[in-house]
Protein backbone atom coordinates (compact mmCIF):
# COMPACT_ATOMS: atom_id res chain seq x y z
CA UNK A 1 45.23 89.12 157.33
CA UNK A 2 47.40 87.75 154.74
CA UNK A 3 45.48 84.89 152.44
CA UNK A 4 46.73 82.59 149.72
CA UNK A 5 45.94 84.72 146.44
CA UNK A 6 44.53 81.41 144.44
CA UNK A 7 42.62 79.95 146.73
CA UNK A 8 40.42 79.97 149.56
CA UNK A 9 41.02 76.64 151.00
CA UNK A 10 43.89 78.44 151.87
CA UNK A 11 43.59 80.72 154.55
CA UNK A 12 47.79 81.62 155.03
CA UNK A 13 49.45 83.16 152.42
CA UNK A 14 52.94 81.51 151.02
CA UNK A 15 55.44 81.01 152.88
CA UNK A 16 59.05 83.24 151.74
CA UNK A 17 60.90 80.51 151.66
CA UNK A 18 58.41 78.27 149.16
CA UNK A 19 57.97 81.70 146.85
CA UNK A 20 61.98 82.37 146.73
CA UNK A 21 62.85 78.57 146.56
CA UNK A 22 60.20 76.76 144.35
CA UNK A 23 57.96 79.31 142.58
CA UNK A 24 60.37 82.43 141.99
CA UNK A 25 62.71 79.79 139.99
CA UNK A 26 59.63 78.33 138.00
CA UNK A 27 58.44 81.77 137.07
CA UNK A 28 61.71 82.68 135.74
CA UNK A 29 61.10 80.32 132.66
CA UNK A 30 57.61 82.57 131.75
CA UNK A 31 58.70 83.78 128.90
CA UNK A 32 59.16 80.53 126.86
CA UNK A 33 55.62 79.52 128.61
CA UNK A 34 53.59 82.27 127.23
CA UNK A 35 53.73 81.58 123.54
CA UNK A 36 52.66 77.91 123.98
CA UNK A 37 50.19 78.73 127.05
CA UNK A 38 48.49 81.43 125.22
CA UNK A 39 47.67 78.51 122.17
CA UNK A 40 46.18 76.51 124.49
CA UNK A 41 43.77 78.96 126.23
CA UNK A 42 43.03 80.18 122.48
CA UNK A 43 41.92 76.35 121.45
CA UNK A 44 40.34 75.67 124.63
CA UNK A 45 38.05 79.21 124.25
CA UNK A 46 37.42 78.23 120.48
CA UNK A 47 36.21 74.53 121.19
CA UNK A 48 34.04 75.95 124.34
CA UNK A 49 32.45 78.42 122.45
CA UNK A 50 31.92 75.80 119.82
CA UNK A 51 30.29 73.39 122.61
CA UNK A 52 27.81 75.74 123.82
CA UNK A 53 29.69 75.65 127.18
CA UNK A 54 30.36 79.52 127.10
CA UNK A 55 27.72 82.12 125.83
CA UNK A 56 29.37 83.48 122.51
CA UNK A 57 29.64 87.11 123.97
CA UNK A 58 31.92 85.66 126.53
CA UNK A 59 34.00 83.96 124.41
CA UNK A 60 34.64 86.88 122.25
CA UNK A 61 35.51 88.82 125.74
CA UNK A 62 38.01 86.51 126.53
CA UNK A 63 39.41 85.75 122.89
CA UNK A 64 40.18 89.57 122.59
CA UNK A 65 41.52 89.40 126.14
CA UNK A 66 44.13 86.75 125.20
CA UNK A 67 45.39 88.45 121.96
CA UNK A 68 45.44 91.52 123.38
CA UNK A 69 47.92 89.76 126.17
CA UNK A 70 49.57 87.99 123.12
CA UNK A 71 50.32 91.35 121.38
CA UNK A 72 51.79 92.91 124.32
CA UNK A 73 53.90 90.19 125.47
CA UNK A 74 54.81 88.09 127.90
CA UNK A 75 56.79 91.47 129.81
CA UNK A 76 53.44 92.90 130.30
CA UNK A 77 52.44 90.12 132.69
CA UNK A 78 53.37 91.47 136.34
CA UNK A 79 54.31 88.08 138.07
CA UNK A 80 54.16 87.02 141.50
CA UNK A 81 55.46 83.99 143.25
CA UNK A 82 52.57 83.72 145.46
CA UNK A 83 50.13 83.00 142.48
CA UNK A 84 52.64 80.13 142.37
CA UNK A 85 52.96 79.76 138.77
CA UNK A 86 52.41 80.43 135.19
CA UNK A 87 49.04 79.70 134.69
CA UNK A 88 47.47 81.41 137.54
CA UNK A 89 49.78 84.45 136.68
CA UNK A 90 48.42 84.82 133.24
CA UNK A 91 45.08 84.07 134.40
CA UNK A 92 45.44 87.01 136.86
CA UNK A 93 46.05 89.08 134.57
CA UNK A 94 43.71 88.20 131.38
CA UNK A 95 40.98 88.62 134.40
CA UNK A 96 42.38 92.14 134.99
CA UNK A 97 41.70 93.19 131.77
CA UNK A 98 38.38 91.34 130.74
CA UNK A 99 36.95 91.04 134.38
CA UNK A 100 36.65 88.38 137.08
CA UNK A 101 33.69 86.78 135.80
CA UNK A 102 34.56 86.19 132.30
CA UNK A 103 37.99 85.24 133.05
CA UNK A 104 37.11 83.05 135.23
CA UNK A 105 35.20 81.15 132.69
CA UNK A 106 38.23 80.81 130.64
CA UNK A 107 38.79 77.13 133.46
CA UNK A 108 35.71 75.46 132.46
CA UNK A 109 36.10 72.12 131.66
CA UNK A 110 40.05 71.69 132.45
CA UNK A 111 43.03 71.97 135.08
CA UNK A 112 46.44 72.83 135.91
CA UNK A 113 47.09 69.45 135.45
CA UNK A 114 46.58 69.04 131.42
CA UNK A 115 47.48 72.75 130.89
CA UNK A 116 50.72 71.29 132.19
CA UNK A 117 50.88 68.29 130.00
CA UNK A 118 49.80 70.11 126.65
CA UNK A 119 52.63 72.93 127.89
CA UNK A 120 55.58 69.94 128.07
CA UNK A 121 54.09 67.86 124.95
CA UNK A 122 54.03 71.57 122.53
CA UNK A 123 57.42 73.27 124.37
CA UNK A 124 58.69 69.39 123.41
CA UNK A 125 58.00 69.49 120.31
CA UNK A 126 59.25 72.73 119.13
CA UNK A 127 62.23 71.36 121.13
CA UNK A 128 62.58 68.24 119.01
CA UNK A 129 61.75 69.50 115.79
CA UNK A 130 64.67 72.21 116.50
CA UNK A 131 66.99 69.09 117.47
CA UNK A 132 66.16 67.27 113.94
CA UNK A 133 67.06 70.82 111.94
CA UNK A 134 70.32 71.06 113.46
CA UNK A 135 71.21 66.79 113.19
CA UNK A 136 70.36 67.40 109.37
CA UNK A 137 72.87 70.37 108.81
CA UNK A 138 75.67 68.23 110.64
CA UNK A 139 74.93 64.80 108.63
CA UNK A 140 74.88 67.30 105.38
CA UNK A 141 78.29 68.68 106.48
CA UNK A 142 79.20 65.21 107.13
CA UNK A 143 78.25 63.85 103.72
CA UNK A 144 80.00 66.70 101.47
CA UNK A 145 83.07 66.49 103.61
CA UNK A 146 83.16 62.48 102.78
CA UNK A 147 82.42 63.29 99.24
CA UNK A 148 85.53 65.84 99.21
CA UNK A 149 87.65 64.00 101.12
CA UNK A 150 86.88 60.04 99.25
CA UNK A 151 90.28 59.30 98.30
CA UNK A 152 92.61 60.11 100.90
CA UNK A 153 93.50 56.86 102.08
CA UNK A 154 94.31 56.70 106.40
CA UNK A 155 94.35 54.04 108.81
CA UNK A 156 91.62 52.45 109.74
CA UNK A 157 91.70 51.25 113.69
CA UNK A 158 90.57 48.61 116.51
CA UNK A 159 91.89 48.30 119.85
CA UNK A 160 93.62 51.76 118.44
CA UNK A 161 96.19 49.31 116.23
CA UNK A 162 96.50 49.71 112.68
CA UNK A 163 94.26 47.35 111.27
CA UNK A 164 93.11 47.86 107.75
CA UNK A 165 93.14 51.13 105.23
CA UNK A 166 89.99 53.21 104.98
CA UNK A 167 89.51 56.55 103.51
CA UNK A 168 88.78 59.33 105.80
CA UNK A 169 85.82 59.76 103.58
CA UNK A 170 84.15 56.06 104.02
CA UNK A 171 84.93 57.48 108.22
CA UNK A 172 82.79 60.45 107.91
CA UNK A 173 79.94 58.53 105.39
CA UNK A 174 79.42 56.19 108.32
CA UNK A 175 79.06 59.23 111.37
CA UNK A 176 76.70 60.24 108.61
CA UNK A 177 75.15 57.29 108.95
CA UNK A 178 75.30 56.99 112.78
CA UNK A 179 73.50 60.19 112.90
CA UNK A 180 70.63 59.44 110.56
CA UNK A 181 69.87 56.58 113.00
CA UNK A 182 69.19 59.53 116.07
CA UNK A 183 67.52 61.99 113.62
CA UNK A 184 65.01 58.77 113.32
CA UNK A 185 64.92 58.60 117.10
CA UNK A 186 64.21 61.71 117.74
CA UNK A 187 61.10 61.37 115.08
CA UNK A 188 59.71 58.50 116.19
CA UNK A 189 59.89 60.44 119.94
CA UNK A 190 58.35 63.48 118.25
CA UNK A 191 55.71 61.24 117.26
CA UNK A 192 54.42 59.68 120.44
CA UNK A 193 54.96 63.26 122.15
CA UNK A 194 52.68 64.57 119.35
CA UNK A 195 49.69 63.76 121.26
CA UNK A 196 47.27 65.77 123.13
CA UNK A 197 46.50 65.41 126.73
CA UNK A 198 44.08 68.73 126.90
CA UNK A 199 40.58 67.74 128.40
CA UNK A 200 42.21 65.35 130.67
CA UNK A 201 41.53 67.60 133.28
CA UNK A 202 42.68 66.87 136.76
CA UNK A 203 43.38 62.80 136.03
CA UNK A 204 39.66 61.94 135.55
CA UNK A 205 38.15 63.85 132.79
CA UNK A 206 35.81 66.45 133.28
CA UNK A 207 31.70 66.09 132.96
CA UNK A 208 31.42 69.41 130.44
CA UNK A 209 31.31 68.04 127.12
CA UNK A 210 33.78 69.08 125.79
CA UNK A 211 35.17 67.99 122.27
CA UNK A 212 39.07 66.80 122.74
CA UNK A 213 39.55 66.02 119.06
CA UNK A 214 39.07 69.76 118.49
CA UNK A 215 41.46 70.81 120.88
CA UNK A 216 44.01 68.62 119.36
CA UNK A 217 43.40 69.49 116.05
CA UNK A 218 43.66 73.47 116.53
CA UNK A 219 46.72 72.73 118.54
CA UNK A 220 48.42 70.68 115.58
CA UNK A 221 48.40 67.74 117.45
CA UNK A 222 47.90 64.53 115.43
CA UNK A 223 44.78 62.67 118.22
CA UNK A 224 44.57 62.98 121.92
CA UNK A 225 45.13 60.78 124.36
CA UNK A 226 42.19 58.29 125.50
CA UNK A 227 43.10 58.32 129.01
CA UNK A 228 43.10 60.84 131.17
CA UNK A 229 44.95 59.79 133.80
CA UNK A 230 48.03 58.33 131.12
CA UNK A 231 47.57 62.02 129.68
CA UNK A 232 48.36 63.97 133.25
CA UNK A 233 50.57 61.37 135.21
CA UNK A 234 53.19 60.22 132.25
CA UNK A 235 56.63 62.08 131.09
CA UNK A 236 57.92 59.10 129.48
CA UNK A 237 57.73 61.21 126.34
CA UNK A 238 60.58 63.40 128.10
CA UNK A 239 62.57 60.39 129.73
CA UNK A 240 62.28 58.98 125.89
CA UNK A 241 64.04 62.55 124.29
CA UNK A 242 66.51 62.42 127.04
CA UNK A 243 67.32 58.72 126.23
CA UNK A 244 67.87 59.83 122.64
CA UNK A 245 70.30 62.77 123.13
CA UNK A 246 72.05 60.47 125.32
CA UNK A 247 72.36 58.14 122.58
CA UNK A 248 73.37 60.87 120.26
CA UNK A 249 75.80 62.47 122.90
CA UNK A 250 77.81 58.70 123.69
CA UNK A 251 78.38 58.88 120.14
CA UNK A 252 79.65 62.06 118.82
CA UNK A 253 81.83 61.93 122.44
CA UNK A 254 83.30 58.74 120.26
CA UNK A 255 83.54 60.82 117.17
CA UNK A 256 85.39 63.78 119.02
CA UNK A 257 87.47 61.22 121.17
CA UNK A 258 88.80 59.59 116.86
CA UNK A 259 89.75 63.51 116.46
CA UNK A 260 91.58 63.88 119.84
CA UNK A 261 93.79 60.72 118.56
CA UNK A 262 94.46 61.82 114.96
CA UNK A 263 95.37 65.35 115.82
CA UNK A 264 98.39 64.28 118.26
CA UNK A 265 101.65 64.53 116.98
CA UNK A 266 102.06 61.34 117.24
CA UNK A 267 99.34 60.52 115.00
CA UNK A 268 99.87 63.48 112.90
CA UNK A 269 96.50 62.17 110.88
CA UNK A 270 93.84 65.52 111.36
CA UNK A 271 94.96 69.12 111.48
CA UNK A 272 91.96 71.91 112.69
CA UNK A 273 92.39 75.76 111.73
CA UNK A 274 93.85 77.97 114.64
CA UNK A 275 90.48 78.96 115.38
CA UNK A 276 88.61 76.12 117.04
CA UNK A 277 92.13 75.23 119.42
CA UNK A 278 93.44 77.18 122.71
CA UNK A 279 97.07 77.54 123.40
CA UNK A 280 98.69 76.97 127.04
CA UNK A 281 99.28 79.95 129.45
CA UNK A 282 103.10 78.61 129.71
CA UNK A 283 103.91 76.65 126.92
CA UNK A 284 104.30 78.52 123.88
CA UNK A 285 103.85 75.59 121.20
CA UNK A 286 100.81 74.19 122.43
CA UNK A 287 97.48 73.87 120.51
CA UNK A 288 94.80 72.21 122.80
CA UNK A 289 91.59 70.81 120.85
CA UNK A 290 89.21 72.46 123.31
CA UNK A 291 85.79 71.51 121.07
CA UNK A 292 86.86 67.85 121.43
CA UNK A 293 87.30 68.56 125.10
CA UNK A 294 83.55 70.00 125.08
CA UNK A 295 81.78 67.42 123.33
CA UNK A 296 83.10 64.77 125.25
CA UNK A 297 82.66 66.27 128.65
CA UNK A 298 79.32 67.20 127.98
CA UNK A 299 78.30 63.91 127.22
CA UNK A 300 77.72 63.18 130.77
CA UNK A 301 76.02 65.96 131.51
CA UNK A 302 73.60 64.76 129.09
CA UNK A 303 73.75 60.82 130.20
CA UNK A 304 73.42 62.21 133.95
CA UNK A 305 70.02 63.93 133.16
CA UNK A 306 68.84 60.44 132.04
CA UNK A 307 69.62 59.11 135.28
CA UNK A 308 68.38 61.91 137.49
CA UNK A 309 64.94 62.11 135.73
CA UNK A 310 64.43 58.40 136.13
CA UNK A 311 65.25 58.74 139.44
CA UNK A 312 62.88 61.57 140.06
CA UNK A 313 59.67 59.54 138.65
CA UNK A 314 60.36 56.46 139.71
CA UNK A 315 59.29 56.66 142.99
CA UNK A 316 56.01 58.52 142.03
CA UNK A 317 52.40 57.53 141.92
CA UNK A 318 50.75 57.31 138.78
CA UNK A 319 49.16 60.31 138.34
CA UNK A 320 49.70 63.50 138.50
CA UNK A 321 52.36 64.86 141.18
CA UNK A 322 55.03 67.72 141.51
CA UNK A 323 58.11 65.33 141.60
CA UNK A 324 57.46 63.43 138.67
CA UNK A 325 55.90 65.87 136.15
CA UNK A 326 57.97 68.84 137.47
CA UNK A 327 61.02 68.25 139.31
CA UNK A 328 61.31 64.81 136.83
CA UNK A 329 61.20 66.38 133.51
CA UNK A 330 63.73 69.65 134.27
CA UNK A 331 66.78 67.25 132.95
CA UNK A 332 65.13 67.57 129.47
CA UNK A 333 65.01 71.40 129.09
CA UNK A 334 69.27 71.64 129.80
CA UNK A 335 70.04 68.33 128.12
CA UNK A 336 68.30 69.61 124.93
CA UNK A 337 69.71 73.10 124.94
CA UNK A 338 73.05 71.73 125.71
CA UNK A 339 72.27 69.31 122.36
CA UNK A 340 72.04 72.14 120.34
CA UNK A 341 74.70 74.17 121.43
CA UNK A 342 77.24 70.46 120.84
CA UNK A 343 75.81 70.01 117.29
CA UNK A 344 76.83 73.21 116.57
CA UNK A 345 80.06 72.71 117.73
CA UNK A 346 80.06 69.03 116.12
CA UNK A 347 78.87 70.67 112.30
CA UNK A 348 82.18 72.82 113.48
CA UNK A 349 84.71 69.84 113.93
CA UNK A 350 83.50 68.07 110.55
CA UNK A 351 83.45 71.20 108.45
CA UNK A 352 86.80 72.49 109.49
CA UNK A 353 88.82 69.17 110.17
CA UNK A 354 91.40 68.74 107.17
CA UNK A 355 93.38 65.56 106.68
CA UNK A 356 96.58 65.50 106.33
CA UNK A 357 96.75 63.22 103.13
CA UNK A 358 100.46 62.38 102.82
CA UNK A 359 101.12 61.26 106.34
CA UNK A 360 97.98 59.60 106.87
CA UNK A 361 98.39 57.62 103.03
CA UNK A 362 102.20 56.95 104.34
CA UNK A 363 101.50 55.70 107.49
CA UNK A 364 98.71 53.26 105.64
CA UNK A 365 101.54 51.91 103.80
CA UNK A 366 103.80 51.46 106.33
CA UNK A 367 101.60 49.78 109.49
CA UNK A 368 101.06 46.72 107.60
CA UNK A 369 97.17 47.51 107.37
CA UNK A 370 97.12 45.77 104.13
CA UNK A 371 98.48 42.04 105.31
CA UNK A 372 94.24 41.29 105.89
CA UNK A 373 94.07 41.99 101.72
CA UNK A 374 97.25 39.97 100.87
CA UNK A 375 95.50 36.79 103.15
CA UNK A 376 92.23 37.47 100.83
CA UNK A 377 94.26 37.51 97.76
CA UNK A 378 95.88 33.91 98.49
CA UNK A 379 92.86 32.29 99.04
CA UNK A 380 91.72 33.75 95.95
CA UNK A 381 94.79 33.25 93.69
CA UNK A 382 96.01 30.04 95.40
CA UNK A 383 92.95 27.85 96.54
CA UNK A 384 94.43 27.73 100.66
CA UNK A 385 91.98 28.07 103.40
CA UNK A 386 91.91 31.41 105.27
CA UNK A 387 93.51 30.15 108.18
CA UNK A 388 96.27 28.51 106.02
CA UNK A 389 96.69 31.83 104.32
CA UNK A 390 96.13 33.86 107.79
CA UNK A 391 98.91 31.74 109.68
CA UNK A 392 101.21 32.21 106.37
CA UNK A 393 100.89 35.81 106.80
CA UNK A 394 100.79 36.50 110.33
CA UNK A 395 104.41 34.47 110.37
């Protein structure tokens, strides 16, 4: 008779349609789980060991089990769907190679459930840390390009009229600026994610004593979390990162939508290199700005996982469950990878862009951009109010 291969509560083994549909998919994502999952059963044998809670011969069984796994990789695991997921396949086989008994000591004291929560806090971090590398090279690019470029004079714009002159290198100081202000969102969300939720067990702790601290420490985690049930049943950490790339994706769509304006020939303002624009398949003189096009469709791909994680947890208990702490937190995995492949592309469109200095310093002249400077310059030099001087010039 066919049984459920991790448990016997269960007498029927998995459906086909739950191991092709929900745990084939999840499985597929193993090797990025591996590193991070190995780490955790590494601390959790250390601080057992430490505890007393494991006889030291054990521990040294399954310590050599688990870097023995860890040297041959994550391709060495044979995974099946109908262990359900990555813990229970990596448990499989670290008992295959140390023994039932011993491996099956490796669970004392803990769960699926704050395995889980450790896996999405440390996989989120690396994440986030990777995020802040890449916002640092663009807001470098972005600085020396304003230092180059700090005297070509261009209009500056609102409601997309000529309003006053700028330099195209004050423009790209202040995206510099923009972006420093989501590299020190994405810290302070690194932060409260940089907590761990290991011991937690299920929701309500576990009666081993077991030393959490310890966990947290080897696991370069800066405390742990005091409650178990906030450790298991809350994502917000996730829902916050998403909220910051969707911060940081509204405005470099507003960034790339300023370049889709200056490089039209009617504008005439920003020229790119032939090699980050696409011609037309029938007319011969066009040069399309496809990276603006990405960036700013991408954006709501980015706001939309927002929306769809929200959506996901909000109807959730508090505690742990599948739709919330699963199905809830997939948005940030794509809207993060997706990040880093638009920063790229953004560090491209600031290093490249080249102004075209005459036109854009002719068309400052011309737009009457400067009529704000000769109102100043009355009041100055001639004692009227600034409306006085503002209805004098606007006539």
């Amino acid at each position: 008779m066919s049984i459920s291969k991790v448990s016997r509560r269960l007498t029927e083994a998995l459906a086909p349609e739950v191991n092709d549909i929900i745990f084939k998919p999840r499985l597929a994502g193993f090797d990025e789980t591996f590193v991070p999952l190995g780490d955790i059963n590494k601390a959790h044998v250390v601080m057992l060991a430490e505890q007393g809670l494991i006889r030291p011969e054990h521990a040294s069984a399954l310590a050599r089990g688990i870097l023995a796994m860890e040297e041959q990789g994550p391709g060495a695991v044979p995974l099946d769907p109908s262990r359900e997921d990555a813990y229970f396949n990596y448990e499989a086989h670290l008992m295959s190679l140390v023994g039932a008994d011993i491996g099956g000591r490796l669970h004392t004291g803990r769960s699926r459930n704050d395995i889980l929560a450790t896996l999405d806090r440390l996989r989120g971090r690396a994440m986030l840390i990777e995020l802040i590398d890449a916002l640092l090279r663009v807001r470098t690019t972005a600085l020396e390009q304003a230092e180059r470029h700090a005297e070509v004079v261009m209009p500056g714009y609102t409601h997309l009229q000529p309003a006053q002159p700028m330099t195209y290198g004050f423009y790209l100081a202040g995206v510099a600026q923009a972006l420093e202000r989501d590299s020190r969102r994405l810290m302070d969300t690194l932060s409260h994610m940089n907590v761990s939720p290991l011991g937690a067990a299920a929701f309500a702790g576990t009666p081993f004593a077991i030393d959490r601290q310890r966990t947290a420490g080897l696991l370069g985690f800066d405390t742990y979390i005091d409650n178990a049930l906030d450790a298991v049943g809350s994502r917000d950490f996730l829902l916050e990162g998403i909220a910051d790339l969707s911060l940081l994706a509204v405005f470099w769509s507003r960034v790339a939508q300023d370049y889709f304006v200056w490089t039209t020939h009617e504008f005439g303002l920003i020229e790119f290199p032939d090699s980050v624009a696409t011609t037309s398949s029938i007319m011969p003189q066009k040069k399309n700005p496809v990276v603006l096009e990405y960036l700013k469709g991408r954006t709501g791909q980015i706001v939309a996982a927002l929306m769809a994680g929200s959506m996901a947890i909000k109807g959730t208990h508090f505690t742990h469950t599948g739709d919330a702490n699963r199905e809830g937190t997939l948005g940030f995995w794509d809207a993060a990878r997706e990040t880093l492949r638009c920063l790229t592309l953004l560090e491209l469109v600031l290093r490249t862009a080249r102004p075209v200095a005459a036109r854009a310093g002719r068309l400052a002249a011309e737009d009457f951009s400067t009529a704000t400077a000769l109102a100043d310059h009355m009041v100055r030099a001639h004692d009227l109010s600034f409306r006085a001087a503002h209805h004098l010039v606007g006539a």
